[in-house]
C-alpha atoms as a PDB file:
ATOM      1  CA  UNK A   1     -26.079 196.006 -46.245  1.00  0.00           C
ATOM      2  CA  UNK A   2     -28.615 192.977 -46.586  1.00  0.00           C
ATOM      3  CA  UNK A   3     -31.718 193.357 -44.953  1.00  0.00           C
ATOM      4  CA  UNK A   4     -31.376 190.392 -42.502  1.00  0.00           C
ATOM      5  CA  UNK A   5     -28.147 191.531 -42.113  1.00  0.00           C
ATOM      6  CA  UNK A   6     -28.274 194.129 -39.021  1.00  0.00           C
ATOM      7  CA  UNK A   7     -30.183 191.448 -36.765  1.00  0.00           C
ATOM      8  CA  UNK A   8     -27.270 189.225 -37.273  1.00  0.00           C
ATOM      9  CA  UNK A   9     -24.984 191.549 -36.188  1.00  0.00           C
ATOM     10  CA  UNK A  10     -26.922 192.232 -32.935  1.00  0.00           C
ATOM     11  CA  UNK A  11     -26.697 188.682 -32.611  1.00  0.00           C
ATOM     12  CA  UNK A  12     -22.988 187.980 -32.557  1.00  0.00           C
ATOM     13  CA  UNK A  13     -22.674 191.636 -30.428  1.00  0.00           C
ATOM     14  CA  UNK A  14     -25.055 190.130 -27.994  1.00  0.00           C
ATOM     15  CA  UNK A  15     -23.705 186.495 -27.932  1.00  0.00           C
ATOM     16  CA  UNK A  16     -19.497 188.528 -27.716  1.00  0.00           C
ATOM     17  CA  UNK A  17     -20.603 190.522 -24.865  1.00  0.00           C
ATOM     18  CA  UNK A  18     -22.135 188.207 -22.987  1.00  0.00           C
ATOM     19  CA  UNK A  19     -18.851 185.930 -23.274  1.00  0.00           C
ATOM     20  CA  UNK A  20     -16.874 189.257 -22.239  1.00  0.00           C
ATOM     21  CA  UNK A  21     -19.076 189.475 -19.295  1.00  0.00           C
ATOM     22  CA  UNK A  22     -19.036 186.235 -17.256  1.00  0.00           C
ATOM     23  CA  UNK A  23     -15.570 186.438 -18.319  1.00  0.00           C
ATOM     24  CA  UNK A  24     -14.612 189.232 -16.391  1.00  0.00           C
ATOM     25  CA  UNK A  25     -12.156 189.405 -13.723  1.00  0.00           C
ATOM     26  CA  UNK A  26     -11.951 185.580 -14.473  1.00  0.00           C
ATOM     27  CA  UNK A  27      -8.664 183.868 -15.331  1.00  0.00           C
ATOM     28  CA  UNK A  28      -7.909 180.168 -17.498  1.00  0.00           C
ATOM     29  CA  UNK A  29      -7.914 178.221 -14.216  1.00  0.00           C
ATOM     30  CA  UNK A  30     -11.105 179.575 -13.012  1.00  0.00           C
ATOM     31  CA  UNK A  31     -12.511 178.665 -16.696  1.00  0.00           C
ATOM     32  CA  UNK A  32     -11.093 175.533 -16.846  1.00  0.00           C
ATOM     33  CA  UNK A  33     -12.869 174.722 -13.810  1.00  0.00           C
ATOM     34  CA  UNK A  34     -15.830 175.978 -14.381  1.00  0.00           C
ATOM     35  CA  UNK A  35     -18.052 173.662 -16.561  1.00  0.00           C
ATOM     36  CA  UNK A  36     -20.704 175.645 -16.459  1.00  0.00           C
ATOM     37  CA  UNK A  37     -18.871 179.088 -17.418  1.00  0.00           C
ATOM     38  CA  UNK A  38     -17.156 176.780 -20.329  1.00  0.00           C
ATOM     39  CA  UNK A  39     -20.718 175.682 -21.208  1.00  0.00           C
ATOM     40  CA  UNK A  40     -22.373 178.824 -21.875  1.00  0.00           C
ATOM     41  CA  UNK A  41     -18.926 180.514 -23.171  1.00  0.00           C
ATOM     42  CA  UNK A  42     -19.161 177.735 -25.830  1.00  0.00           C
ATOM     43  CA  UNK A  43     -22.573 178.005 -26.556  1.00  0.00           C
ATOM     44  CA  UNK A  44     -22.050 181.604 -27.605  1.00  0.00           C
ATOM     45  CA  UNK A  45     -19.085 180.688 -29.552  1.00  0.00           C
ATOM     46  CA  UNK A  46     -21.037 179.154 -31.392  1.00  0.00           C
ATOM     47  CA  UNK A  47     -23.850 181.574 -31.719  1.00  0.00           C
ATOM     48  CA  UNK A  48     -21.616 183.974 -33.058  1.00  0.00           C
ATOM     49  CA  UNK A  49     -19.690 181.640 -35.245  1.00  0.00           C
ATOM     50  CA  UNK A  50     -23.687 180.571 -36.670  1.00  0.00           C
ATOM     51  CA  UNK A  51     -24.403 183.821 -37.153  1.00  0.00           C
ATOM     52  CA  UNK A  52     -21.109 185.284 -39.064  1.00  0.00           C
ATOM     53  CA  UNK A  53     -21.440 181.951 -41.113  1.00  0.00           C
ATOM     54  CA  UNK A  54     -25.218 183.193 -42.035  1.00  0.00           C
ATOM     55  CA  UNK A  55     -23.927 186.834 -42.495  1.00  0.00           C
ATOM     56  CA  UNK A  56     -21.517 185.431 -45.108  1.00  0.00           C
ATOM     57  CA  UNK A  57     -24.588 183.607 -46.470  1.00  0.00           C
ATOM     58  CA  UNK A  58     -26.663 186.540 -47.178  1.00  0.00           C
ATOM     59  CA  UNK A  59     -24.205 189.470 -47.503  1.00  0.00           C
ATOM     60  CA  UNK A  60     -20.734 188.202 -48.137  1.00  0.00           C
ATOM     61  CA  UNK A  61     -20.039 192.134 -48.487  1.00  0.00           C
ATOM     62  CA  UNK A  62     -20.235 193.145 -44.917  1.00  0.00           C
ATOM     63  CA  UNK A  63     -19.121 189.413 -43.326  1.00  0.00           C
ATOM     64  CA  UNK A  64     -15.821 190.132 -45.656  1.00  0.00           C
ATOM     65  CA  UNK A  65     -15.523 193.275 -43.628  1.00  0.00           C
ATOM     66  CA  UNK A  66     -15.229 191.102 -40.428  1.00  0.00           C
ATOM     67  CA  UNK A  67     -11.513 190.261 -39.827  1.00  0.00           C
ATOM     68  CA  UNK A  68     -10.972 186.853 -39.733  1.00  0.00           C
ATOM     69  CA  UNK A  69     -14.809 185.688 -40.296  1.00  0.00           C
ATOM     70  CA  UNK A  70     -13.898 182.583 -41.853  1.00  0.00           C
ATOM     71  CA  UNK A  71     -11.876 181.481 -38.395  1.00  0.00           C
ATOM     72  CA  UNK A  72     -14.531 182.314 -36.686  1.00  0.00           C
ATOM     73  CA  UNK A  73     -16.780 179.931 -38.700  1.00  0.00           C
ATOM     74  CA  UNK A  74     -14.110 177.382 -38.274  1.00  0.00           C
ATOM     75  CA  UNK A  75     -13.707 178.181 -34.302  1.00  0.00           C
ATOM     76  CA  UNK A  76     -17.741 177.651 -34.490  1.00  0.00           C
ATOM     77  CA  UNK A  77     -17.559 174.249 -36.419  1.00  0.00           C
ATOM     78  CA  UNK A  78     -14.882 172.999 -33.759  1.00  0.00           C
ATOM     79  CA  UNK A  79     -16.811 173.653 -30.893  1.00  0.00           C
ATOM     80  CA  UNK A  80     -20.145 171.832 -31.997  1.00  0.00           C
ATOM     81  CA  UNK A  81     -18.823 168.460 -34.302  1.00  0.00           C
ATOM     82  CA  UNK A  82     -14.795 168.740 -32.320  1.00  0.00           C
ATOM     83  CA  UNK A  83     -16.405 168.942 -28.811  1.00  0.00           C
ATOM     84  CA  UNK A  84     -13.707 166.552 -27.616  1.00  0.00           C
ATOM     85  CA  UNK A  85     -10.808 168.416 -29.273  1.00  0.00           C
ATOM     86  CA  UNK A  86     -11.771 172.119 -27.650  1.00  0.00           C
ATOM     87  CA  UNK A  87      -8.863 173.149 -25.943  1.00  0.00           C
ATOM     88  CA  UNK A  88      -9.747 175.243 -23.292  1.00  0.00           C
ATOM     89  CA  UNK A  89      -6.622 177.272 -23.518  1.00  0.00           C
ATOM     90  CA  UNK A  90      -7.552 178.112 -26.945  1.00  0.00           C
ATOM     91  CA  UNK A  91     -10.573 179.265 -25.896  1.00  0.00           C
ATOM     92  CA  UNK A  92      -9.817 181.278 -23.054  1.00  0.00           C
ATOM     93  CA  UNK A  93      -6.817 183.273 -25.425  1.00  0.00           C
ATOM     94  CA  UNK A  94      -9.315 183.988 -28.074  1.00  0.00           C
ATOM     95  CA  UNK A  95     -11.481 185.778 -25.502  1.00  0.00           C
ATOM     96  CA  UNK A  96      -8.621 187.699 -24.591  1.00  0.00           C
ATOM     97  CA  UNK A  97      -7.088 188.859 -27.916  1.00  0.00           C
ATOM     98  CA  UNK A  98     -10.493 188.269 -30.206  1.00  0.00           C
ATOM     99  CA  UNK A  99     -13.275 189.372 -28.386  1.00  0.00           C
ATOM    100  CA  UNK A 100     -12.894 192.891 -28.038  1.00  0.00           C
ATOM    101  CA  UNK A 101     -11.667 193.793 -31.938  1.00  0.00           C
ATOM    102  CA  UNK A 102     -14.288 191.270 -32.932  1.00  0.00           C
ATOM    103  CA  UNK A 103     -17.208 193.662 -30.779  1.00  0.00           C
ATOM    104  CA  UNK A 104     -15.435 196.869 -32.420  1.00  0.00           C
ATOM    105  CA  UNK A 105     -15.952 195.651 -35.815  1.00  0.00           C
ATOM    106  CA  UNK A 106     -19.901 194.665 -35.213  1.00  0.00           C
ATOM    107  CA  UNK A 107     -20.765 198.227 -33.392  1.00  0.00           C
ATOM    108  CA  UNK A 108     -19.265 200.079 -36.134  1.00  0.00           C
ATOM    109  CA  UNK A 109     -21.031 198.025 -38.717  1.00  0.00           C
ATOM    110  CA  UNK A 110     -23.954 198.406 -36.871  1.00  0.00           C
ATOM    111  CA  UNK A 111     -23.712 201.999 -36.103  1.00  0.00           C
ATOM    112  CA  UNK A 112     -23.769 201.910 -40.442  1.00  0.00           C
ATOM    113  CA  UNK A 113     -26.776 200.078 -40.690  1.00  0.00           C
ATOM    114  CA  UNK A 114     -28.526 202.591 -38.356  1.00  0.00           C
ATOM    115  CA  UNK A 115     -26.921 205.568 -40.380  1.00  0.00           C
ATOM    116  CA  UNK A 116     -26.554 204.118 -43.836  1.00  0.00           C
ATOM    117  CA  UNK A 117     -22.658 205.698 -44.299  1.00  0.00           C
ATOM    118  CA  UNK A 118     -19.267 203.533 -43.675  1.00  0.00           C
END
């Protein structure tokens, strides 16, 4: 793993649980309705979606190990030049069947950095 490489996995952990959080007990019509929750959901969208795209950057090696990293980069790309093509549907299912194997994936990676063995 690439020094840099650790901090940008605390990123996207950070940015993933914070979406999880303000997410909680929530449903899509309380997010739909919420332009503030959509706001800062987005925002760390994108965050994490900057980050994996930086991870693939520097170490290719462990952003390949992230499932899906190059949707995520796209899902990041939509949100910030295809702001008036987000769908909040869209959104709100990939917090529900993304989020949690994407937060899996970055603590074990990061529990590797820390330990230096896969």
């Amino acid at each position: 793993m690439q020094p840099k490489s650790p901090k940008l996995l605390e990123d996207i952990r950070d940015a993933a649980s914070f979406i999880r959080e303000v997410t909680a007990g929530r449903t899509l019509q309380d997010y739909s309705g919420d332009r503030l929750l959509r706001q800062a959901v987005e925002r760390n969208f994108e965050i994490v979606g900057e980050a994996v795209r930086r991870l693939a950057q520097h170490d290719a090696a462990t952003a390949a190990r992230i499932g899906d990293y190059l949707k995520i980069i796209a899902f990041r790309n939509v949100l910030i030049h295809g702001y008036d093509l987000v769908n909040h549907a869209l959104v709100w299912d990939t917090i529900q069947a993304e989020l949690m194997p994407l937060l899996g994936e970055i603590e074990k990676l990061l529990a590797e950095s820390t330990t230096g063995k896969p």
